[in-house]
N, C-alpha and C. Protein backbone atom coordinates (compact mmCIF):
# COMPACT_ATOMS: atom_id res chain seq x y z
N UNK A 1 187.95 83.07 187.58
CA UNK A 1 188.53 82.64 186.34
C UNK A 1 187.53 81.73 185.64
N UNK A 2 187.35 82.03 184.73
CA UNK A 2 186.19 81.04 184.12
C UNK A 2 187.12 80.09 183.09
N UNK A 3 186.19 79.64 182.19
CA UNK A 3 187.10 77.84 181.72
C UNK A 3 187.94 78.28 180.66
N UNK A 4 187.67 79.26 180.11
CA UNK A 4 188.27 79.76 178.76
C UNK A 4 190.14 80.21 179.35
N UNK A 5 189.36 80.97 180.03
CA UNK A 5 190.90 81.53 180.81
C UNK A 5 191.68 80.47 181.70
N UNK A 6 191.29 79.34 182.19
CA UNK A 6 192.28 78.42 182.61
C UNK A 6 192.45 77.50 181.47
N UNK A 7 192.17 77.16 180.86
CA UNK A 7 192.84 76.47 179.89
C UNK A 7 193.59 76.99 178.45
N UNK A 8 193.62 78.22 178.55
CA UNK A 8 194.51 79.49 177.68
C UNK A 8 195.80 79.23 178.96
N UNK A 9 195.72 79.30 179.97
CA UNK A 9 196.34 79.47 181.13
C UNK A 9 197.71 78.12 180.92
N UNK A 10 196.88 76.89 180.93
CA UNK A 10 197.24 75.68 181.45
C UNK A 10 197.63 74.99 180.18
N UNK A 11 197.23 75.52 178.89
CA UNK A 11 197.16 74.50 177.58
C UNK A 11 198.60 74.33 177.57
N UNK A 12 199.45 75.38 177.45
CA UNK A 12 200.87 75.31 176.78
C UNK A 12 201.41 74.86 178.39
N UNK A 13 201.07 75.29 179.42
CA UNK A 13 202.32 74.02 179.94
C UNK A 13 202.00 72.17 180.04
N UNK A 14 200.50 72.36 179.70
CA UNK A 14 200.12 70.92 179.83
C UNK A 14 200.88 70.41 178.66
N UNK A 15 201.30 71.40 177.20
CA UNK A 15 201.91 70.96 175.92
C UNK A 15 203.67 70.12 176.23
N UNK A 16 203.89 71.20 176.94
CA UNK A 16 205.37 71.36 177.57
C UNK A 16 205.29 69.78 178.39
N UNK A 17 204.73 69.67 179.42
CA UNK A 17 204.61 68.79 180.00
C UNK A 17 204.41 67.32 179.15
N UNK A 18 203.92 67.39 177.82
CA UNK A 18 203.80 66.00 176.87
C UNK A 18 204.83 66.08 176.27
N UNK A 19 205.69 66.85 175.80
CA UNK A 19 206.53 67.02 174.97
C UNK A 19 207.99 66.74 175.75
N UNK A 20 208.05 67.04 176.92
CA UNK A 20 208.92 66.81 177.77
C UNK A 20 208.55 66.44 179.52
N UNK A 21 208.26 65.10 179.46
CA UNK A 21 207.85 65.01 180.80
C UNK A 21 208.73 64.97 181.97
N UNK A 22 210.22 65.43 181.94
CA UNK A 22 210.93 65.49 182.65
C UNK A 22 210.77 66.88 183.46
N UNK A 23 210.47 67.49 182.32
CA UNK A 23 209.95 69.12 183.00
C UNK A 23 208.96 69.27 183.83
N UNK A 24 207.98 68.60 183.80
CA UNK A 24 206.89 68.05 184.87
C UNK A 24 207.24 68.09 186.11
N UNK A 25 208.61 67.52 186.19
CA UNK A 25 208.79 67.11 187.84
C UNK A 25 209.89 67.80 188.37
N UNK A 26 209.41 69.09 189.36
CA UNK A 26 209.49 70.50 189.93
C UNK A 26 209.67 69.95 191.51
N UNK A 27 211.43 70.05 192.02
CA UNK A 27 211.05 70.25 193.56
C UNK A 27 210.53 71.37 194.14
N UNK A 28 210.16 71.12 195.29
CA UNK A 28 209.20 71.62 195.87
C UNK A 28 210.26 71.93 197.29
N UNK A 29 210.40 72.99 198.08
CA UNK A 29 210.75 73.02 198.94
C UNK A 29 210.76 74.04 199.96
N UNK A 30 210.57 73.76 201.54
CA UNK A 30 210.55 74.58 202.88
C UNK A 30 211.44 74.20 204.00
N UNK A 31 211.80 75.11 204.30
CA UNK A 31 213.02 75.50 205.05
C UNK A 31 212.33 76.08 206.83
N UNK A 32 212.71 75.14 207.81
CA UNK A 32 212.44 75.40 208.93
C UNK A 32 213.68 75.36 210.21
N UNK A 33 213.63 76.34 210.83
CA UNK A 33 214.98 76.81 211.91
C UNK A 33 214.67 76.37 213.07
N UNK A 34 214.86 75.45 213.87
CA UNK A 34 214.69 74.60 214.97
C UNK A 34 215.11 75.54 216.27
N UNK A 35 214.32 75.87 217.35
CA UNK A 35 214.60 76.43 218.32
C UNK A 35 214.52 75.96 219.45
N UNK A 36 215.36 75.06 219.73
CA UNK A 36 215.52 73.55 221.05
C UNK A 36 214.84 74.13 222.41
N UNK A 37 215.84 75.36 223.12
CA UNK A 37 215.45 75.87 223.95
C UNK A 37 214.04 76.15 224.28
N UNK A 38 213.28 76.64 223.34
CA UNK A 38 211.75 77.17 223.85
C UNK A 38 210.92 75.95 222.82
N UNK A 39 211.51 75.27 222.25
CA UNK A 39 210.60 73.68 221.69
C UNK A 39 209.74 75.09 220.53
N UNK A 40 210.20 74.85 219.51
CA UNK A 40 209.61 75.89 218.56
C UNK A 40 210.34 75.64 217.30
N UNK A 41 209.81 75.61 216.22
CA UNK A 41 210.25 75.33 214.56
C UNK A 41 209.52 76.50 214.36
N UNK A 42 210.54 77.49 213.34
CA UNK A 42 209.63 78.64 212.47
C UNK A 42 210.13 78.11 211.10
N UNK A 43 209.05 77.70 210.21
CA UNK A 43 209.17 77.48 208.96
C UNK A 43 208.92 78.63 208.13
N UNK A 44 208.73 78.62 207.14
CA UNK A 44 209.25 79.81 206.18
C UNK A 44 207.78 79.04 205.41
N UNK A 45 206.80 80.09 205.13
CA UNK A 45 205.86 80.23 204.35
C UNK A 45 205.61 81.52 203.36
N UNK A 46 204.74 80.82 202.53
CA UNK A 46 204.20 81.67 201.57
C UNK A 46 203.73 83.35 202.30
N UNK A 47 202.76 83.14 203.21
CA UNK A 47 202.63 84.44 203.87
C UNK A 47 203.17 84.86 205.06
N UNK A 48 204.60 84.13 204.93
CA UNK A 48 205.54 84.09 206.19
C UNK A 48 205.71 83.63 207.07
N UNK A 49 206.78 83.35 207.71
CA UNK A 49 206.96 82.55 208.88
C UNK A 49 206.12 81.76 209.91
N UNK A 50 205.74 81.19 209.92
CA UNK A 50 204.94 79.90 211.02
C UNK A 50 205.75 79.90 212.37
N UNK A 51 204.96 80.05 213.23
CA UNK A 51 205.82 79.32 214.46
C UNK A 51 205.17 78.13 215.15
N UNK A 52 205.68 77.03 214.80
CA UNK A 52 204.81 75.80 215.23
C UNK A 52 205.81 75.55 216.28
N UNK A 53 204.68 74.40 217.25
CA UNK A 53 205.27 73.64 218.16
C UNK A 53 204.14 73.09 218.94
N UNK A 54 204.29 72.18 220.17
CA UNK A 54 204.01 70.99 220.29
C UNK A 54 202.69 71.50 220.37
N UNK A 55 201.55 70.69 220.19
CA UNK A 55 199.86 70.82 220.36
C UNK A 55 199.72 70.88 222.04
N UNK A 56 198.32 71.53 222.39
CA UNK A 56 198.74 71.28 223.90
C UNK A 56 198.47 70.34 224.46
N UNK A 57 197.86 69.32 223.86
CA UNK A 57 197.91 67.71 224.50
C UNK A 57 199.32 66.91 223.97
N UNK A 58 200.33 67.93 224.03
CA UNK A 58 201.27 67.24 224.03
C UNK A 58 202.10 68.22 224.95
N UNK A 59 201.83 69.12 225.71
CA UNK A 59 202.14 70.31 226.59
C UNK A 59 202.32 71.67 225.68
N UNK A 60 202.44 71.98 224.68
CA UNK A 60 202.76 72.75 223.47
C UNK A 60 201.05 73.96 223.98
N UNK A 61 201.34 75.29 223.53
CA UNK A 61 200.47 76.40 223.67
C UNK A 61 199.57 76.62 222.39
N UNK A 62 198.66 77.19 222.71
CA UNK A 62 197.88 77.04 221.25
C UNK A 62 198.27 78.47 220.70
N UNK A 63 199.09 79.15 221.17
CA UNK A 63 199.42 80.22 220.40
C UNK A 63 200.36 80.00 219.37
N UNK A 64 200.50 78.45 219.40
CA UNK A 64 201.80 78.21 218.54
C UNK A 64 200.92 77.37 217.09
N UNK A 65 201.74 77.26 215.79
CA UNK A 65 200.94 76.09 215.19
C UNK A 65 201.16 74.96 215.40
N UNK A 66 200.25 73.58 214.87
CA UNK A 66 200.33 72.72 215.42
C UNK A 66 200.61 72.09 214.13
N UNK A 67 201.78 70.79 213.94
CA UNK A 67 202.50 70.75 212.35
C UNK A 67 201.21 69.79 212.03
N UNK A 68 200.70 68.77 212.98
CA UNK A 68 199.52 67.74 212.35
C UNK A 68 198.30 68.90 211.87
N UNK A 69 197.71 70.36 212.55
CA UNK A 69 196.89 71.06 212.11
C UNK A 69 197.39 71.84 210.88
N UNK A 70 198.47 71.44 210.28
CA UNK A 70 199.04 72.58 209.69
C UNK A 70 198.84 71.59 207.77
N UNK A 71 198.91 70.49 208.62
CA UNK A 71 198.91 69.33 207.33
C UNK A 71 197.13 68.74 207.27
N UNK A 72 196.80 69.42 208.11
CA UNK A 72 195.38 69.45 207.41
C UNK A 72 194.79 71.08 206.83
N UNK A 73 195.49 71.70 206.91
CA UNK A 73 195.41 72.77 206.71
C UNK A 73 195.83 72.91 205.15
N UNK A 74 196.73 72.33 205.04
CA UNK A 74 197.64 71.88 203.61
C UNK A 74 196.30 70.75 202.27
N UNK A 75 195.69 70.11 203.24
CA UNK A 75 194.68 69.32 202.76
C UNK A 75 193.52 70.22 202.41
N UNK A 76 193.28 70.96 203.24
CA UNK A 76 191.68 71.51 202.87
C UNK A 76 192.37 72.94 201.19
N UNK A 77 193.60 73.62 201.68
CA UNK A 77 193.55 74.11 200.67
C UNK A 77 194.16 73.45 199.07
N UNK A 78 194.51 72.59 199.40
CA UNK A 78 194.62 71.85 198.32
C UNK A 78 193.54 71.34 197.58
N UNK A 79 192.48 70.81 198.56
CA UNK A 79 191.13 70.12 198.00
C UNK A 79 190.65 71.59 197.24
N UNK A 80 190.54 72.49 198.25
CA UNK A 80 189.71 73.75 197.70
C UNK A 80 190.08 74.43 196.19
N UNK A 81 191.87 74.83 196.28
CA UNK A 81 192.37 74.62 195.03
C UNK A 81 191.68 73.46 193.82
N UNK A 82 191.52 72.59 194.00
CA UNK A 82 191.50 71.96 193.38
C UNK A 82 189.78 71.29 192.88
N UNK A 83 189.34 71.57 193.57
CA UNK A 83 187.71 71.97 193.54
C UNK A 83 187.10 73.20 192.21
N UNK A 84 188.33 74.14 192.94
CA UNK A 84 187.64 74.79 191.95
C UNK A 84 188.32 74.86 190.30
N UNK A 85 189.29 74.64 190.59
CA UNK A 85 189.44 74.24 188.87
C UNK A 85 188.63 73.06 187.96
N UNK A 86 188.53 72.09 188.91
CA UNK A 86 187.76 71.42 188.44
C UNK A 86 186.76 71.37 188.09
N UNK A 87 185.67 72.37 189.17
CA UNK A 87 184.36 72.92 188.77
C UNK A 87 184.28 73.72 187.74
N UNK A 88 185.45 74.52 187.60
CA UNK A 88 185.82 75.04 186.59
C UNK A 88 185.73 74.40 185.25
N UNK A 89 186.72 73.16 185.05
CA UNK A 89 186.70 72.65 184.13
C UNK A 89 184.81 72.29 183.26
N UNK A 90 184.56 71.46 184.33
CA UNK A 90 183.37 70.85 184.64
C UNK A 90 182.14 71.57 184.18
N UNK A 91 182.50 73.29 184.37
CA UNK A 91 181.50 73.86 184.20
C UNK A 91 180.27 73.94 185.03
N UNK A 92 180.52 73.52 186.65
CA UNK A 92 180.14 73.44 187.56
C UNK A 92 179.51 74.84 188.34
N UNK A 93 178.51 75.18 188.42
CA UNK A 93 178.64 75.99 189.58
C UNK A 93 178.59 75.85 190.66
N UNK A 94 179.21 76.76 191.63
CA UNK A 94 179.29 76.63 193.05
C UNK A 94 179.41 77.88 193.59
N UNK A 95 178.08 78.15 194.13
CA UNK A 95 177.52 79.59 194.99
C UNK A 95 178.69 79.41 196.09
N UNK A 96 178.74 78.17 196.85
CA UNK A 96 179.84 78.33 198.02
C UNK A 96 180.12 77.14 198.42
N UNK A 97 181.20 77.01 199.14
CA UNK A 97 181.55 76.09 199.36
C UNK A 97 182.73 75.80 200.46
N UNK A 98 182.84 75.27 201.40
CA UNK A 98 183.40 74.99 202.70
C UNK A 98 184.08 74.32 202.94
N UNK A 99 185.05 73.17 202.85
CA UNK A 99 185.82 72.18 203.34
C UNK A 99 186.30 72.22 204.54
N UNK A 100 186.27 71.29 205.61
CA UNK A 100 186.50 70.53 206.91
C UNK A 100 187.23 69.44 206.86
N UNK A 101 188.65 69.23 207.47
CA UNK A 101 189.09 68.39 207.86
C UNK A 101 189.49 68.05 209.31
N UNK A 102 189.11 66.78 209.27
CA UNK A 102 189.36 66.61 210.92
C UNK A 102 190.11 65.45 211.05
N UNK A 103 190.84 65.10 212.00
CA UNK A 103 191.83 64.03 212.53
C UNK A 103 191.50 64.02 213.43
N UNK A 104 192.17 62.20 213.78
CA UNK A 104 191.77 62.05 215.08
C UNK A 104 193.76 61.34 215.69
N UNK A 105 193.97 61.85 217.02
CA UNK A 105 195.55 61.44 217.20
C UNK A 105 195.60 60.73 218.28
N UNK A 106 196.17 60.09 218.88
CA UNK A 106 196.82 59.05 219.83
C UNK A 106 197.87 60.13 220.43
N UNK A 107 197.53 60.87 221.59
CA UNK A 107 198.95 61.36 221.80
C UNK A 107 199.81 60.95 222.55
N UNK A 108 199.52 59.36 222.91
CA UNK A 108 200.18 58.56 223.88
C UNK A 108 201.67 58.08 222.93
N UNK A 109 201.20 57.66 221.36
CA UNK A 109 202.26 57.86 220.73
C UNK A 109 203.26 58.49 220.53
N UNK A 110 203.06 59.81 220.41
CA UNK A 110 203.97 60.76 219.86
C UNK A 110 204.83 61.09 221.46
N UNK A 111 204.09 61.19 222.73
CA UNK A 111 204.86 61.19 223.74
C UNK A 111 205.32 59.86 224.57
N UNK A 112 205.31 58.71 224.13
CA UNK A 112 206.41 57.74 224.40
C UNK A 112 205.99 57.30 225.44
N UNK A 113 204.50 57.12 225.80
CA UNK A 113 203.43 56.75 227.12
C UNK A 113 203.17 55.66 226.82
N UNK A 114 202.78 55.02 225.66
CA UNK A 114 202.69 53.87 225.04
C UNK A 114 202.71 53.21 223.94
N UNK A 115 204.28 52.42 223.55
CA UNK A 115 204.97 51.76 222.77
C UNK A 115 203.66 51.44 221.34
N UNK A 116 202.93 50.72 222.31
CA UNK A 116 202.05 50.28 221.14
C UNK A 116 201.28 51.18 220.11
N UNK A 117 201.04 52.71 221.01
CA UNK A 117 200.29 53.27 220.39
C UNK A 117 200.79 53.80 219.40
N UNK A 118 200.25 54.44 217.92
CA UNK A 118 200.51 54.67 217.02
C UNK A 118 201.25 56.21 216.86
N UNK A 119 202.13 56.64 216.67
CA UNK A 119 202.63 58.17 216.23
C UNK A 119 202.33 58.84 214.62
N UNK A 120 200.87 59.46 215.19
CA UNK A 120 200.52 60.28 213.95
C UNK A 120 199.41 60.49 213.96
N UNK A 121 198.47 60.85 212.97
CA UNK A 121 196.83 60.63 212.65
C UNK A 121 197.00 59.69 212.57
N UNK A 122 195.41 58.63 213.03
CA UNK A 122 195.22 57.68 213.08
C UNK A 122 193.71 57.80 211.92
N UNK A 123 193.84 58.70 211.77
CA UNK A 123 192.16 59.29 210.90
C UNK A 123 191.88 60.11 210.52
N UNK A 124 191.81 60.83 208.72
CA UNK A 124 191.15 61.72 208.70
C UNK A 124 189.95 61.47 208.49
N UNK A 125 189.10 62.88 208.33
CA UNK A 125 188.15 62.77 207.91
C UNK A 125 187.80 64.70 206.36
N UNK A 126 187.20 64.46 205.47
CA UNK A 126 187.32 65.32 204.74
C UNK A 126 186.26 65.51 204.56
N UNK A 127 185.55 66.96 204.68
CA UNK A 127 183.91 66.93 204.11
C UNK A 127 183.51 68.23 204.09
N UNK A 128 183.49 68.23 202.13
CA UNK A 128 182.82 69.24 201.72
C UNK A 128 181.12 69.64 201.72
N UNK A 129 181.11 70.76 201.78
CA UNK A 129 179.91 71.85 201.90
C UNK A 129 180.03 72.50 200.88
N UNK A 130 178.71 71.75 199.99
CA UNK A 130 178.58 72.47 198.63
C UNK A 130 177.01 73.28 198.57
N UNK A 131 177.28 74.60 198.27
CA UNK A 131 175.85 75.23 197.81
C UNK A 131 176.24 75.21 196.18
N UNK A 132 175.14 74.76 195.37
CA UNK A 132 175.39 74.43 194.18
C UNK A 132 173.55 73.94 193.40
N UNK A 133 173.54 74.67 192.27
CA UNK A 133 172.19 74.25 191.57
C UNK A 133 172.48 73.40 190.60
N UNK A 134 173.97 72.30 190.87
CA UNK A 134 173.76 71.10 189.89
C UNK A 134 173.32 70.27 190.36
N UNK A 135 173.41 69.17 190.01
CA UNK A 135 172.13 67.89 190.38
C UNK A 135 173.44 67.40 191.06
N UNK A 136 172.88 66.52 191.80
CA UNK A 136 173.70 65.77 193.02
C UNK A 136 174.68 64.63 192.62
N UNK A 137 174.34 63.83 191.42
CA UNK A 137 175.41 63.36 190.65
C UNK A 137 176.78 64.03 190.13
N UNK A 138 176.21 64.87 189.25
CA UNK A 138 177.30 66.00 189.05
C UNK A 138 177.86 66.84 190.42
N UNK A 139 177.90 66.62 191.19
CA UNK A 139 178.47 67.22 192.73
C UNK A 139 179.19 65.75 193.03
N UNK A 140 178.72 65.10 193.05
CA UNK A 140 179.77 63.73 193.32
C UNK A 140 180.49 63.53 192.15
N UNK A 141 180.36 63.69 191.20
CA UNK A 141 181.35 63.64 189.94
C UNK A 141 182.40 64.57 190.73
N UNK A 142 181.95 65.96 190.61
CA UNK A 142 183.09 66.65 190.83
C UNK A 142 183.92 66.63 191.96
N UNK A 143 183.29 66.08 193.34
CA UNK A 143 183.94 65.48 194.48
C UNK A 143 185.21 64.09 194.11
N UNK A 144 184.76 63.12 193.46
CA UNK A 144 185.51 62.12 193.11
C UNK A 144 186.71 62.47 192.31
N UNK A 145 186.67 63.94 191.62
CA UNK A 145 187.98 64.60 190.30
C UNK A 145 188.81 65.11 190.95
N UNK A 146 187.98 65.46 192.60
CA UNK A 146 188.46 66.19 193.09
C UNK A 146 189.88 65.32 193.73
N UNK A 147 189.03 64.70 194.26
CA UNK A 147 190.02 63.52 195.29
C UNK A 147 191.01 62.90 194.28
N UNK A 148 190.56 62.86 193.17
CA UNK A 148 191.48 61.58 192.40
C UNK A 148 193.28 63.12 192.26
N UNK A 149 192.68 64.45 191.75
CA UNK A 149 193.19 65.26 191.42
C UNK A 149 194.37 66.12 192.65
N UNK A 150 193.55 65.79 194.01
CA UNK A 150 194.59 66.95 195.18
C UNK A 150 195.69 66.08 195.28
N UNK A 151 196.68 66.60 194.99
CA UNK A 151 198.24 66.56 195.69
C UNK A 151 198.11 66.29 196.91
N UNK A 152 197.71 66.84 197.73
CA UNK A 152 198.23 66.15 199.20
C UNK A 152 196.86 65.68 199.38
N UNK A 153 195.73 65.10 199.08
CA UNK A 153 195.25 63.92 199.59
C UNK A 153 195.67 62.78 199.42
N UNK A 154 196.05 63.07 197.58
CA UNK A 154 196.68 61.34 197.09
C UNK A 154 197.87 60.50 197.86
N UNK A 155 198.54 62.01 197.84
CA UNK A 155 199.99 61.93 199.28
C UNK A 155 199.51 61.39 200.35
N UNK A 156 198.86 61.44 201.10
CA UNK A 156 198.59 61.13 202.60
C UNK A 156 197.82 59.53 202.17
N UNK A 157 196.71 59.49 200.73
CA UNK A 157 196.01 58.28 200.61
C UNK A 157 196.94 56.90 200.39
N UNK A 158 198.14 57.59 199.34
CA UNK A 158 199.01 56.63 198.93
C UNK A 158 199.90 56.31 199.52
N UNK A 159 200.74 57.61 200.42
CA UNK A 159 201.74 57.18 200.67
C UNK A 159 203.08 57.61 199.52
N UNK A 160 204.04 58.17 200.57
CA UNK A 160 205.24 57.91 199.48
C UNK A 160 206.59 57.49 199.91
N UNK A 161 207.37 57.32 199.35
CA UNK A 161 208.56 57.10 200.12
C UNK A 161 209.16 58.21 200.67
N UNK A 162 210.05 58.44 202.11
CA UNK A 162 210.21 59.38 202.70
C UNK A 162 211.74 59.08 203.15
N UNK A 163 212.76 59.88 202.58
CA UNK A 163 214.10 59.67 202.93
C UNK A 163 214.66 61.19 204.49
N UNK A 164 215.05 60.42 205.24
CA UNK A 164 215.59 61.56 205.91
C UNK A 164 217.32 60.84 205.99
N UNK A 165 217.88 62.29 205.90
CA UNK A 165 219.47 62.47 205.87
C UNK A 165 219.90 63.50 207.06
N UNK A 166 220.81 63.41 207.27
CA UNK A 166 221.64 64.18 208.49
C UNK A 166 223.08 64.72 207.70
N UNK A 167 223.10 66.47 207.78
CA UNK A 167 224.03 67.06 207.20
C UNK A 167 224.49 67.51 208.82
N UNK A 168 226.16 67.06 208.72
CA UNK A 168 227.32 67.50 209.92
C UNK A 168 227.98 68.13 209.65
C-alpha cells in the first residue's frame, strides 16, 4: 500500500473520529473456554482457535501456546503493523525488516514457590531489524513513531486499569 492509498483509506475515518470522538472508542473483544481437567484455555482467534496452557517451566507442553508468548506475539505484530504504516506515512523505505521480542519470567511466581517473587514478565525486550537505504536518523525517527504509535506497547509501557468480574 503506498501513502496515497492509506490516507484515501484512513482520511474519512480520521474525519469521523474529529467530528465525533465518541466513535473512536471501539470494544475490542475475545472469548476463551476453560478446560480444568487437561489445564487448557482455547481462545477464539482471528485464524482460529489457540490452545494455550501452562509453559513448560511451569509443567505445561510446548505443543500448547504459551499466554505470556502469545502477548509478545501480540507486541511484535502490533509494532510490525505499525512500522509499516508509519514508514508508510514517512515515506520510508524498508527492503526488510524483522522484529524480536523477548521476556524474561520468574516462574517461582506464577507457581507459588516464592511469595516474594514477582508473577509475570519481569522484562521485555523489543528489537527491530531494519534493512533500509535511509540514513540512520530517519530509522530512529521512525522507530520512536513507532513506539509512541503501537497499541499494545503503550499498553504494557503505561499500564491500564484492569477490572475482573465473576458472572454466576
Amino acid at each position: 500500500m503506498n501513502l496515497e492509498e492509506l490516507r484515501s483509506i484512513q482520511a474519512p475515518i480520521k474525519d469521523r473520529y474529529r467530528a465525533d470522538p465518541t466513535s473512536a472508542i471501539v470494544a475490542l473483544t475475545c472469548v476463551g473456554t476453560v478446560h480444568v481437567e487437561s489445564q487448557h484455555c482455547v481462545v477464539g482467534s482471528f485464524a482460529g482457535p489457540i490452545r494455550a496452557g501452562l509453559h513448560p517451566a511451569a509443567g505445561g507442553s510446548a505443543a500448547d501456546a504459551c499466554s505470556a508468548e502469545m502477548l509478545l506475539e501480540s507486541l511484535v505484530a502490533c509494532a510490525g503493523v505499525t512500522l509499516a504504516a508509519v514508514a508508510t506515512n514517512m515515506s520510508v523505505p524498508v527492503d526488510s525488516c524483522s522484529i524480536t521480542a523477548e521476556a524474561d519470567m520468574d516462574f517461582r511466581g506464577t507457581l507459588g514457590v516464592d511469595r516474594s517473587a514477582p508473577v509475570g514478565l519481569i522484562a521485555i525486550r523489543l528489537r527491530f531489524d531494519i534493512q533500509s537505504s535511509a540514513e540512520p536518523t530517519t530509522l530512529r525517527k521512525l522507530i520512536e513513531l513507532t513506539e509512541r504509535y503501537c497499541v499494545i506497547y503503550q499498553t504494557l509501557a503505561k499500564g491500564i486499569p484492569s477490572i475482573v468480574t465473576l458472572s454466576v
